[in-house]
C-alpha atoms as a PDB file:
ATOM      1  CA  UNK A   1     -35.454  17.661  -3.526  1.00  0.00           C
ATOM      2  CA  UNK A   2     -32.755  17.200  -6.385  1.00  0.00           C
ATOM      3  CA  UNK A   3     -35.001  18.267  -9.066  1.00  0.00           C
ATOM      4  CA  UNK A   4     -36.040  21.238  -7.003  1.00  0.00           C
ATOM      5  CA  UNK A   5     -32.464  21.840  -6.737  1.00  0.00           C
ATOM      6  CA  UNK A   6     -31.583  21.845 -10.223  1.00  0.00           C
ATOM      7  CA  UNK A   7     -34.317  23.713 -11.266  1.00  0.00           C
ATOM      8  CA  UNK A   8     -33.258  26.554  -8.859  1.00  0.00           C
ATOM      9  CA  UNK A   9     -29.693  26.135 -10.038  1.00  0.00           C
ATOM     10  CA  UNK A  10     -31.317  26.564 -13.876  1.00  0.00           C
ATOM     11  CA  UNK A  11     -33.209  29.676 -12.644  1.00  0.00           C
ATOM     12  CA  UNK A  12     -29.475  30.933 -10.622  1.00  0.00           C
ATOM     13  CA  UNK A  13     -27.230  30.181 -14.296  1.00  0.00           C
ATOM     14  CA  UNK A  14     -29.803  31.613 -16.728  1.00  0.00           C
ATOM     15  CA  UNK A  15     -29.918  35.090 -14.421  1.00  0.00           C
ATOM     16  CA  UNK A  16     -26.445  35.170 -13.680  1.00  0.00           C
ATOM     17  CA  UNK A  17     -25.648  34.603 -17.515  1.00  0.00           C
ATOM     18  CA  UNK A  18     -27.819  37.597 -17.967  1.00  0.00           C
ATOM     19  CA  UNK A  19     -26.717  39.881 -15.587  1.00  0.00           C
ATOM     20  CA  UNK A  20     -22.634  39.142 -16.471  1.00  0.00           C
ATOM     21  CA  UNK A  21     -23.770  39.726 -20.091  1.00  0.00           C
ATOM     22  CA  UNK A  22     -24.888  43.296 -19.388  1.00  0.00           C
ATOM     23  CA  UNK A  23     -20.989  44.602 -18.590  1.00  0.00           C
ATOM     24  CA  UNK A  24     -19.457  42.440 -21.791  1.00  0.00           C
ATOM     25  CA  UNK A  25     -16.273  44.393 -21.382  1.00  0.00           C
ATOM     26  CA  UNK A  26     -16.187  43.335 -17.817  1.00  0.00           C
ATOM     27  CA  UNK A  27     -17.084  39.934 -18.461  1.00  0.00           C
ATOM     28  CA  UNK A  28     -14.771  39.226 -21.326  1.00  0.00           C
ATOM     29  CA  UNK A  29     -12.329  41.069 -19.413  1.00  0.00           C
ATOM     30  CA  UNK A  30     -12.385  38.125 -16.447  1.00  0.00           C
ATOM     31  CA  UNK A  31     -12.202  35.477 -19.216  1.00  0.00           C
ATOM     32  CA  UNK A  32      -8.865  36.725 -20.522  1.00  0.00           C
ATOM     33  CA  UNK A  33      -7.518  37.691 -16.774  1.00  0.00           C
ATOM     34  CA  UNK A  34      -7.897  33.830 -16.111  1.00  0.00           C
ATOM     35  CA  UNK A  35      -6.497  32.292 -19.425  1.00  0.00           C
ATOM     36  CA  UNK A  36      -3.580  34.390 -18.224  1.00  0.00           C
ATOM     37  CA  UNK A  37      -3.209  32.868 -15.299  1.00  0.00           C
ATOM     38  CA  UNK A  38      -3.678  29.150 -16.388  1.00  0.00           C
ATOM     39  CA  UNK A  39      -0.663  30.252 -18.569  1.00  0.00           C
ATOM     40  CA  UNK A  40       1.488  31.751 -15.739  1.00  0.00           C
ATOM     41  CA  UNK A  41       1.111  28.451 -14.419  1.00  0.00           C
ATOM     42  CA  UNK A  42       1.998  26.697 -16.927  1.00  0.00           C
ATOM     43  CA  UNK A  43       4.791  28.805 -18.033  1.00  0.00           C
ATOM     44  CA  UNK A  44       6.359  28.340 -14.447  1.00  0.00           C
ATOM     45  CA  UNK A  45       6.462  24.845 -15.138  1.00  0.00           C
ATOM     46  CA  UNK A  46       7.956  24.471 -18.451  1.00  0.00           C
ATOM     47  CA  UNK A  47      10.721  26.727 -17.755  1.00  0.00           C
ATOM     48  CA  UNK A  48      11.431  24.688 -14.593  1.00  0.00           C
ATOM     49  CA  UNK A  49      11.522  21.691 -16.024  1.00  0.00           C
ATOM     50  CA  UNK A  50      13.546  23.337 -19.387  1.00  0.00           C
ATOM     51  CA  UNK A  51      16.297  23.073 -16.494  1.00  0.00           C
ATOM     52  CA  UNK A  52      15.569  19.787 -14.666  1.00  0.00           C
ATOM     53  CA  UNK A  53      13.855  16.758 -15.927  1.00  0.00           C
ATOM     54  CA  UNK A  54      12.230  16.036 -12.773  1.00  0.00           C
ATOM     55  CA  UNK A  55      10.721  17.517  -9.398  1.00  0.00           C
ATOM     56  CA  UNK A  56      10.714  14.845  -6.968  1.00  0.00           C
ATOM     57  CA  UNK A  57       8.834  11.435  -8.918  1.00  0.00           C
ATOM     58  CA  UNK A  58       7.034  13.483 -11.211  1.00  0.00           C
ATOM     59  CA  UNK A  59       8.468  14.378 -15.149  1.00  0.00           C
ATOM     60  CA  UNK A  60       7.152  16.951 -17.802  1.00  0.00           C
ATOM     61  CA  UNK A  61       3.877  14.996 -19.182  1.00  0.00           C
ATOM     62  CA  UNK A  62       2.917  14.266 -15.223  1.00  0.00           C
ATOM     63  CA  UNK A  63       3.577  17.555 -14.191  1.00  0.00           C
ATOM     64  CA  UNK A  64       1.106  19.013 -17.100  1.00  0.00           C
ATOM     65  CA  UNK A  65      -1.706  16.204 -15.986  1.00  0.00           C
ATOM     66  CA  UNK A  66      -1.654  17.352 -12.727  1.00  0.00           C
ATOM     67  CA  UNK A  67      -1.957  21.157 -13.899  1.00  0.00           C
ATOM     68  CA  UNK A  68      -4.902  19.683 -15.887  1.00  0.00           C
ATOM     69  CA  UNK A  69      -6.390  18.006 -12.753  1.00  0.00           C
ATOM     70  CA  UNK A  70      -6.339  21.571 -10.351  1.00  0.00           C
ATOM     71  CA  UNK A  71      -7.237  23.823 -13.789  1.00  0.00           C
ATOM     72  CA  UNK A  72     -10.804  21.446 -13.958  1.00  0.00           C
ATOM     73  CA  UNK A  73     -11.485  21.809 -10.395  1.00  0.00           C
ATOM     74  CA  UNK A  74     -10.374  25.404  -9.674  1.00  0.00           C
ATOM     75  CA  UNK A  75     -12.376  26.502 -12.602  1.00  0.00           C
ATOM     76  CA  UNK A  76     -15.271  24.445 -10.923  1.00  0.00           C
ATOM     77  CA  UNK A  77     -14.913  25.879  -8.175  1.00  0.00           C
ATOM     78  CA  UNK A  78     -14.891  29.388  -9.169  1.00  0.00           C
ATOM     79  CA  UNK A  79     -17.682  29.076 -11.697  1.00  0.00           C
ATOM     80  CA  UNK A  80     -19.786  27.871  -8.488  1.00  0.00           C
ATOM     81  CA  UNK A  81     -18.658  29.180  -5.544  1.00  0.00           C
ATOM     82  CA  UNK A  82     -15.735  31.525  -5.593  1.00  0.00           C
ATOM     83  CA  UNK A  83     -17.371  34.945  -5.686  1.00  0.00           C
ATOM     84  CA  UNK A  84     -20.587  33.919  -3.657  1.00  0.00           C
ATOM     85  CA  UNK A  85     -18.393  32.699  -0.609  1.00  0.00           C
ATOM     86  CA  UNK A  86     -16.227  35.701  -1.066  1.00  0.00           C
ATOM     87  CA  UNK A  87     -19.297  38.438  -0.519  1.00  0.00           C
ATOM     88  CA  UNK A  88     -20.683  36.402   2.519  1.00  0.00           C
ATOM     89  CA  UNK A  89     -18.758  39.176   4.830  1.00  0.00           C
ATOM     90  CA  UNK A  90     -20.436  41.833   2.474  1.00  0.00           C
ATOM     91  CA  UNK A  91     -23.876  39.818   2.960  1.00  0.00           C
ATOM     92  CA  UNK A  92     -23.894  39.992   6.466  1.00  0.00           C
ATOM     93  CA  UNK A  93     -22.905  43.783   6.971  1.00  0.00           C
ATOM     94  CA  UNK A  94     -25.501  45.028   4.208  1.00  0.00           C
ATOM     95  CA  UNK A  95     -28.202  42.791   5.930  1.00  0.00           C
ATOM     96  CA  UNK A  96     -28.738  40.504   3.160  1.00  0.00           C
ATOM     97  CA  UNK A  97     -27.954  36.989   5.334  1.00  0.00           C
ATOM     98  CA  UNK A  98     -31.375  38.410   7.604  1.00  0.00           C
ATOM     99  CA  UNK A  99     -33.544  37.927   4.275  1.00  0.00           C
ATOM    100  CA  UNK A 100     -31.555  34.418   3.164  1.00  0.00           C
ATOM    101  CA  UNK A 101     -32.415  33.198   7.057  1.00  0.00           C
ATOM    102  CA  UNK A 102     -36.484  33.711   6.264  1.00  0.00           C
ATOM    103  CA  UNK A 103     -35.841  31.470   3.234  1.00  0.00           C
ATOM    104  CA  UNK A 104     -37.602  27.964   3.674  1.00  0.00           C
ATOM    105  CA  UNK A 105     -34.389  25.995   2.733  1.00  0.00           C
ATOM    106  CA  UNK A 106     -30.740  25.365   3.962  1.00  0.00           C
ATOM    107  CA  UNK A 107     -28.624  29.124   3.993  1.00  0.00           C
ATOM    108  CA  UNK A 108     -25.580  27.643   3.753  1.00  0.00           C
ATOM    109  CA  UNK A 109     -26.992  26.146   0.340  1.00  0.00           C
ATOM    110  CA  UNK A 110     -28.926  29.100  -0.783  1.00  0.00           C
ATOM    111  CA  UNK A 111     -25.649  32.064   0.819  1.00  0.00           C
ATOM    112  CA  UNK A 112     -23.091  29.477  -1.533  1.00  0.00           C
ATOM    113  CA  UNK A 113     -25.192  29.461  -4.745  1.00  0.00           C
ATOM    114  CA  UNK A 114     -26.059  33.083  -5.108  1.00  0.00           C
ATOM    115  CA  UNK A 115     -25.344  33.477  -8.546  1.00  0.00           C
ATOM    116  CA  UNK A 116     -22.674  31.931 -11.108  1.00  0.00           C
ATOM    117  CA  UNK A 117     -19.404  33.181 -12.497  1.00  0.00           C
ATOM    118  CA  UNK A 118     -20.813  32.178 -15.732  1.00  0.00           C
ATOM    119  CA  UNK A 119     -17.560  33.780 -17.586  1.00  0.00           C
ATOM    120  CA  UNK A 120     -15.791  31.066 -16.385  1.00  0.00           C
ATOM    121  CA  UNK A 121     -17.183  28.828 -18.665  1.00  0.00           C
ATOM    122  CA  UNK A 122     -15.191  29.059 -21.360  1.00  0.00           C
ATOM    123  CA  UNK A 123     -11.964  28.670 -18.287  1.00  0.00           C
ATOM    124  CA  UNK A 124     -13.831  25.192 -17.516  1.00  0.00           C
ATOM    125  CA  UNK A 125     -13.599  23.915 -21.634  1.00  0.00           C
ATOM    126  CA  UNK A 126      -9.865  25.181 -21.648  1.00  0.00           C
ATOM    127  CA  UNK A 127      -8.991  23.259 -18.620  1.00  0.00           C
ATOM    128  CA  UNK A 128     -10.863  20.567 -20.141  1.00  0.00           C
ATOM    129  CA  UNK A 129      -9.310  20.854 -22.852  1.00  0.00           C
ATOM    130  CA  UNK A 130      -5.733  21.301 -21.512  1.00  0.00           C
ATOM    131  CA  UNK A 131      -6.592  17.742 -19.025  1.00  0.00           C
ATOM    132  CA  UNK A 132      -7.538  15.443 -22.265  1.00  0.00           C
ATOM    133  CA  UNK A 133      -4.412  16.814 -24.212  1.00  0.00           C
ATOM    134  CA  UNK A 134      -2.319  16.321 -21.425  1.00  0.00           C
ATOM    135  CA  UNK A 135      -3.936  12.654 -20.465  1.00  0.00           C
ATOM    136  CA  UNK A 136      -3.683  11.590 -24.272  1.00  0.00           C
ATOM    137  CA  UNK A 137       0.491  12.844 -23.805  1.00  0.00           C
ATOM    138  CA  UNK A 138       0.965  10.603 -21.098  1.00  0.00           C
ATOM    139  CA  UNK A 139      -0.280   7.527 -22.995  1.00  0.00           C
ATOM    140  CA  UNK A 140      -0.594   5.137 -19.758  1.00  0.00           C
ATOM    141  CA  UNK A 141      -3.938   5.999 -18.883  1.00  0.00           C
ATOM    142  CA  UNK A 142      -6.340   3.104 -18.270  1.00  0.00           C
ATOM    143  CA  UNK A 143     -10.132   2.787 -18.196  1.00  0.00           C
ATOM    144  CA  UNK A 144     -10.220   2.165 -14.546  1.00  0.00           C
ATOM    145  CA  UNK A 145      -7.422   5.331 -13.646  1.00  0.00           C
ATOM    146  CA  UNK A 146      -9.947   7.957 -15.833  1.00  0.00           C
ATOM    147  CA  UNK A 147     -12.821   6.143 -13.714  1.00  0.00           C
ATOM    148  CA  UNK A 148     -10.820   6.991 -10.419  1.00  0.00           C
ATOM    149  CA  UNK A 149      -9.757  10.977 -11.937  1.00  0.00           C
ATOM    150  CA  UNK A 150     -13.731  11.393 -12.350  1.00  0.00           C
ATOM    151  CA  UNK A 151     -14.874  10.478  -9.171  1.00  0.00           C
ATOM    152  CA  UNK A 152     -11.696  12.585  -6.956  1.00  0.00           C
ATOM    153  CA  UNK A 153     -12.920  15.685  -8.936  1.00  0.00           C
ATOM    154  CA  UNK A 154     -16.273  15.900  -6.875  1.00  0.00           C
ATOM    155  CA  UNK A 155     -14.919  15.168  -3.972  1.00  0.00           C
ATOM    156  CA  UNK A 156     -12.113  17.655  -4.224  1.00  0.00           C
ATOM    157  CA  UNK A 157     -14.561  20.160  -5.217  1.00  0.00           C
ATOM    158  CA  UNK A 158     -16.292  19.593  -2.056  1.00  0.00           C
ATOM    159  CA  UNK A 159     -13.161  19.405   0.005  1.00  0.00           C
ATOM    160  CA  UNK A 160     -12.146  23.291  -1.520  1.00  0.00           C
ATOM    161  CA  UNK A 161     -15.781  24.269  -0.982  1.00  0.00           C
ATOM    162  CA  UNK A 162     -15.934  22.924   2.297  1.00  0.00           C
ATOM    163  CA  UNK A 163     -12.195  24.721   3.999  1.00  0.00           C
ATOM    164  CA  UNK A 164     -12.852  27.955   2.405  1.00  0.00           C
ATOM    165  CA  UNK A 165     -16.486  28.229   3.463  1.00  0.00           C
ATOM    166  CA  UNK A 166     -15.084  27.239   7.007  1.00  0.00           C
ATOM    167  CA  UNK A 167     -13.023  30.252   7.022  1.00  0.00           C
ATOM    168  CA  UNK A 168     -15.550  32.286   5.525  1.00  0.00           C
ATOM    169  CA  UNK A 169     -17.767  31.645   8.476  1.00  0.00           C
ATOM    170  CA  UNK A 170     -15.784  33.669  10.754  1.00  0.00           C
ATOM    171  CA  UNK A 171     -17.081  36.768   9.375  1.00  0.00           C
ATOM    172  CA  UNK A 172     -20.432  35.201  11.405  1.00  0.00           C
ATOM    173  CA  UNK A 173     -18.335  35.555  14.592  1.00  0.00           C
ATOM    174  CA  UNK A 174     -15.794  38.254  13.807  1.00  0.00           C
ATOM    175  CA  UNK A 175     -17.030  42.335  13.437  1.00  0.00           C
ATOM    176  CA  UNK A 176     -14.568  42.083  10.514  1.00  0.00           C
ATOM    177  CA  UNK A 177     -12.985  39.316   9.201  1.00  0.00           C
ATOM    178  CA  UNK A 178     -11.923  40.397   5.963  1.00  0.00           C
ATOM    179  CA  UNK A 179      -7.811  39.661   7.240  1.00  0.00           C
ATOM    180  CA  UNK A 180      -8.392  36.275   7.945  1.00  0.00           C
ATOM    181  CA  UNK A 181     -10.360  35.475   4.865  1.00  0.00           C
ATOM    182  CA  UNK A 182      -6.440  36.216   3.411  1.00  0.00           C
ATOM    183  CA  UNK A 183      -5.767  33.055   4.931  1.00  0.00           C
ATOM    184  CA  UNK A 184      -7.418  31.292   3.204  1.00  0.00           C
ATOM    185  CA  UNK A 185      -5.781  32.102  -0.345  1.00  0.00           C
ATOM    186  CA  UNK A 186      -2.347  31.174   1.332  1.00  0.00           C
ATOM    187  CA  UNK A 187      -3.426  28.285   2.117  1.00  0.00           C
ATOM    188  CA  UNK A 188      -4.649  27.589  -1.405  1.00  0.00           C
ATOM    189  CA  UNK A 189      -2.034  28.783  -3.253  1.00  0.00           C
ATOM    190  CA  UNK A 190       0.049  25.526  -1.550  1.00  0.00           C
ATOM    191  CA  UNK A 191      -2.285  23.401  -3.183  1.00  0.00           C
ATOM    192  CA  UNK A 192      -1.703  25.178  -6.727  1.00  0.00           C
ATOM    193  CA  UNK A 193       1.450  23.290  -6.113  1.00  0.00           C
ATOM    194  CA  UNK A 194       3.033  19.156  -6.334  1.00  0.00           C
ATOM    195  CA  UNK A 195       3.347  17.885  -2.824  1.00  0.00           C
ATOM    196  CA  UNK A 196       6.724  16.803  -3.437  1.00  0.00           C
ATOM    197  CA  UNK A 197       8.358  20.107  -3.415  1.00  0.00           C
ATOM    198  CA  UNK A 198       7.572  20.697   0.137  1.00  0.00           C
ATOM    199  CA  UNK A 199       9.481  19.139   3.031  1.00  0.00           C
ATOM    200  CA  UNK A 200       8.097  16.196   4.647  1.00  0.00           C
ATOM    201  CA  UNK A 201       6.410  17.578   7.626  1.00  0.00           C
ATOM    202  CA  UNK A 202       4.473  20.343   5.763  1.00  0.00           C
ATOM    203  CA  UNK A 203       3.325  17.714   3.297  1.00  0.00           C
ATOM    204  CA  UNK A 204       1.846  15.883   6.255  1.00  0.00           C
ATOM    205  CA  UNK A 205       0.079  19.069   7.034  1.00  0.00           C
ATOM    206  CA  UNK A 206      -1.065  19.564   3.335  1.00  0.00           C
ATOM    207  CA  UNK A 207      -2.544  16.237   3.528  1.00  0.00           C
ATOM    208  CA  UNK A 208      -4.533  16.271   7.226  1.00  0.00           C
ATOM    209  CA  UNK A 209      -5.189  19.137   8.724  1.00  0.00           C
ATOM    210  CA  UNK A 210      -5.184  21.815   5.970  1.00  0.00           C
ATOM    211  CA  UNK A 211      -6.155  19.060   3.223  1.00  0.00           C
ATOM    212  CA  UNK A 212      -5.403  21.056  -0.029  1.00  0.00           C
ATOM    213  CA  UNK A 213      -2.828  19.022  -1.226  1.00  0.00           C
ATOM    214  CA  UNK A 214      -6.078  16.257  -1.560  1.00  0.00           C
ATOM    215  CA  UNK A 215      -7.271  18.686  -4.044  1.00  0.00           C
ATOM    216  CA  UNK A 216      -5.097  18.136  -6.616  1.00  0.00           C
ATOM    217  CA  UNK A 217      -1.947  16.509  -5.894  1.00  0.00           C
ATOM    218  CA  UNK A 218      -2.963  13.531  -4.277  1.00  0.00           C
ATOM    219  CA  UNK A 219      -5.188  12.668  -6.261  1.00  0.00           C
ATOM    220  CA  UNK A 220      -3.129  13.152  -9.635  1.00  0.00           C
ATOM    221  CA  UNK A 221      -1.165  10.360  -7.316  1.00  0.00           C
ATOM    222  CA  UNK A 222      -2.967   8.248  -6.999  1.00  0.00           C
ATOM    223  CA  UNK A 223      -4.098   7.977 -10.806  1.00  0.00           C
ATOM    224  CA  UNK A 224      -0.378   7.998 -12.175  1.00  0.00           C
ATOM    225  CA  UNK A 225      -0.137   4.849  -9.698  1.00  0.00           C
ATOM    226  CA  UNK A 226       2.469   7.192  -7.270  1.00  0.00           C
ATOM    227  CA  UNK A 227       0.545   5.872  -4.333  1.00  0.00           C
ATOM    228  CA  UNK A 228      -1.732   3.051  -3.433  1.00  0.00           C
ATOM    229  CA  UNK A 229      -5.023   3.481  -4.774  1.00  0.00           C
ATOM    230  CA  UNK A 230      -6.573   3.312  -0.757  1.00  0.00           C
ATOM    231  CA  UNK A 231      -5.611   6.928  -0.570  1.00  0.00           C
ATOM    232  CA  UNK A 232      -8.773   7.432  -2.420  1.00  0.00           C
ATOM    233  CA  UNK A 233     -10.570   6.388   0.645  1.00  0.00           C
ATOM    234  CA  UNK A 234      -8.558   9.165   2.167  1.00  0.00           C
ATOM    235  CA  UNK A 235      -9.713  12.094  -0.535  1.00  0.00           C
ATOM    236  CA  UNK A 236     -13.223  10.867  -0.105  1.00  0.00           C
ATOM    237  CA  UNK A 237     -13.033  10.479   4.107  1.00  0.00           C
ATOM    238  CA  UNK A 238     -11.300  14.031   4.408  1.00  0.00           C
ATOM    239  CA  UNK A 239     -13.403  15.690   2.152  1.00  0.00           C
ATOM    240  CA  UNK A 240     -16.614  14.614   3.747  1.00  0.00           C
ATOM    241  CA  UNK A 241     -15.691  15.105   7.683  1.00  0.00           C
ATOM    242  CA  UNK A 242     -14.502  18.764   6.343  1.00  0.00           C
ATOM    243  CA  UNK A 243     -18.056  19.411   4.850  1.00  0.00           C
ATOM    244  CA  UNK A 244     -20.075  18.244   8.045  1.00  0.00           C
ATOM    245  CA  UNK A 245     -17.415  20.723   9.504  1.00  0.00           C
ATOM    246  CA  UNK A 246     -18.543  23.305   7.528  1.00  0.00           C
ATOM    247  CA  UNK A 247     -22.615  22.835   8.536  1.00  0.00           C
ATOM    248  CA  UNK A 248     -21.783  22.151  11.706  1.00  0.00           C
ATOM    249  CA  UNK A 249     -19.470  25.094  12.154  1.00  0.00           C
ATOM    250  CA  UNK A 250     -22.160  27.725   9.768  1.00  0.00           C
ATOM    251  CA  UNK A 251     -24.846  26.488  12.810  1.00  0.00           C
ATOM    252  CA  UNK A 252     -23.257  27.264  15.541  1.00  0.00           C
ATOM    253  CA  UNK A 253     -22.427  30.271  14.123  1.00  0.00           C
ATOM    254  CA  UNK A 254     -25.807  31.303  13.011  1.00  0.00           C
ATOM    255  CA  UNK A 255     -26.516  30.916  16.778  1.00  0.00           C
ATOM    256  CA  UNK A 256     -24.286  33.447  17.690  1.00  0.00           C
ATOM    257  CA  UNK A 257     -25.019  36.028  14.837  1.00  0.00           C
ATOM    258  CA  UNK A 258     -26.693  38.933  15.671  1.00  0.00           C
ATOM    259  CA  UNK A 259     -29.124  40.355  12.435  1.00  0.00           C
ATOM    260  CA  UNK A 260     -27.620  43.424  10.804  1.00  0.00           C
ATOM    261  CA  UNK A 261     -30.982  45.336  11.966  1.00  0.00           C
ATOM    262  CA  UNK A 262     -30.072  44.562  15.981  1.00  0.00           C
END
């Protein structure tokens, strides 16, 4: 099953690659869009902290690890999974879910990998990039914490993958569900952010029942030895109850859905 996966994921890249290749203007025009976003970002933090030397525990160098840490998994996530769970509204009102359903295979697998965003390739190397210059600037880094950063970035992938593919399933239920899909990049955006800014009861809400601050913040934690290194247990636990969610949730859904042709 995991070859056959990867050698439909190999098929998915190469024909993506080629179709994103055919508008170059278009698809060098996403790669600088995004480098000029991972600079807003940045930018916003450098001229905060130009004014204060701390937010909360964390200081300059932290603040730029942890920029690293959401840059790697953002651009993960959007090289995957970004535009294919954005178009599953347009999927069901053109009909195309109806064809995906006769597919021998899982449709919440085959509706999420569509196709890839493969101009965010060169977004994943710069956040790369921009994580190793920013660990080797902090100079505190053990073997065992870069062990611990490469196993949270999976499972924050999956926890993002899993909460916006939740909300994307309402378009199953909803005529039109475009408004609430919204939602979902308010949500995010709180995660694009340090927990510590927030007050203490929307933190607890950033860390349970809307989880994005376990996509990057936590975990950034819990490798610069903020917190106790069982909160891992807690990144791992919360990101796999919210992707049963998610295939329980695209089920029951399904049973509810009626095909585009009824």
């Amino acid at each position: 099953m995991i070859f056959k996966n990867l050698s439909y994921f190999k098929a998915v890249f190469f024909a993506s690659l080629k179709a994103d290749l055919e508008y170059r203007a278009n698809f060098f025009m996403r790669v600088l869009i995004d480098v000029f976003w991972y600079l807003s970002q940045i930018l916003t933090f450098e001229i905060i902290f130009n004014y204060s030397p701390n937010i909360g525990q964390w200081a300059l160098p932290q603040m730029r690890f942890f920029l690293g840490v959401l840059f790697v998994i953002d651009a993960l996530y959007t090289l995957l999974f970004h535009d294919n769970i954005d178009r599953i509204s347009e999927n069901i009102r053109k009909g195309e879910l109806d064809f995906i359903l006769t597919k021998p295979a899982s449709s919440q697998f085959l509706i999420s990998l569509q196709r890839v965003s493969t101009a965010v390739i060169s977004n994943l190397l710069l956040s790369l990039a921009w994580l190793i210059w920013a660990s080797l600037q902090l100079q505190t880094l053990t073997v065992t914490r870069m062990l611990i950063l490469l196993i949270t970035i999976p499972f924050s992938l999956l926890l993002i993958y899993s909460l916006r593919f939740l909300i994307a399933t309402l378009s199953l239920i909803f005529i039109r569900a475009e408004n609430v899909q919204y939602l979902w990049y308010q949500i995010y955006r709180l995660g694009m952010r340090p927990d510590q800014i927030y007050p203490s009861w929307l933190r607890r809400i950033l860390f349970t029942i809307l989880p994005v601050g376990l996509v990057a913040s936590l975990p950034t934690q819990i490798i610069l030895g903020f917190v106790s290194d069982w909160y891992l247990l807690l990144v791992i636990g919360l990101s796999y109850l919210f992707f049963k969610a998610s295939q329980w949730f695209w089920a029951y859904a399904l049973k509810h859905y009626s095909s585009a042709s009824s």
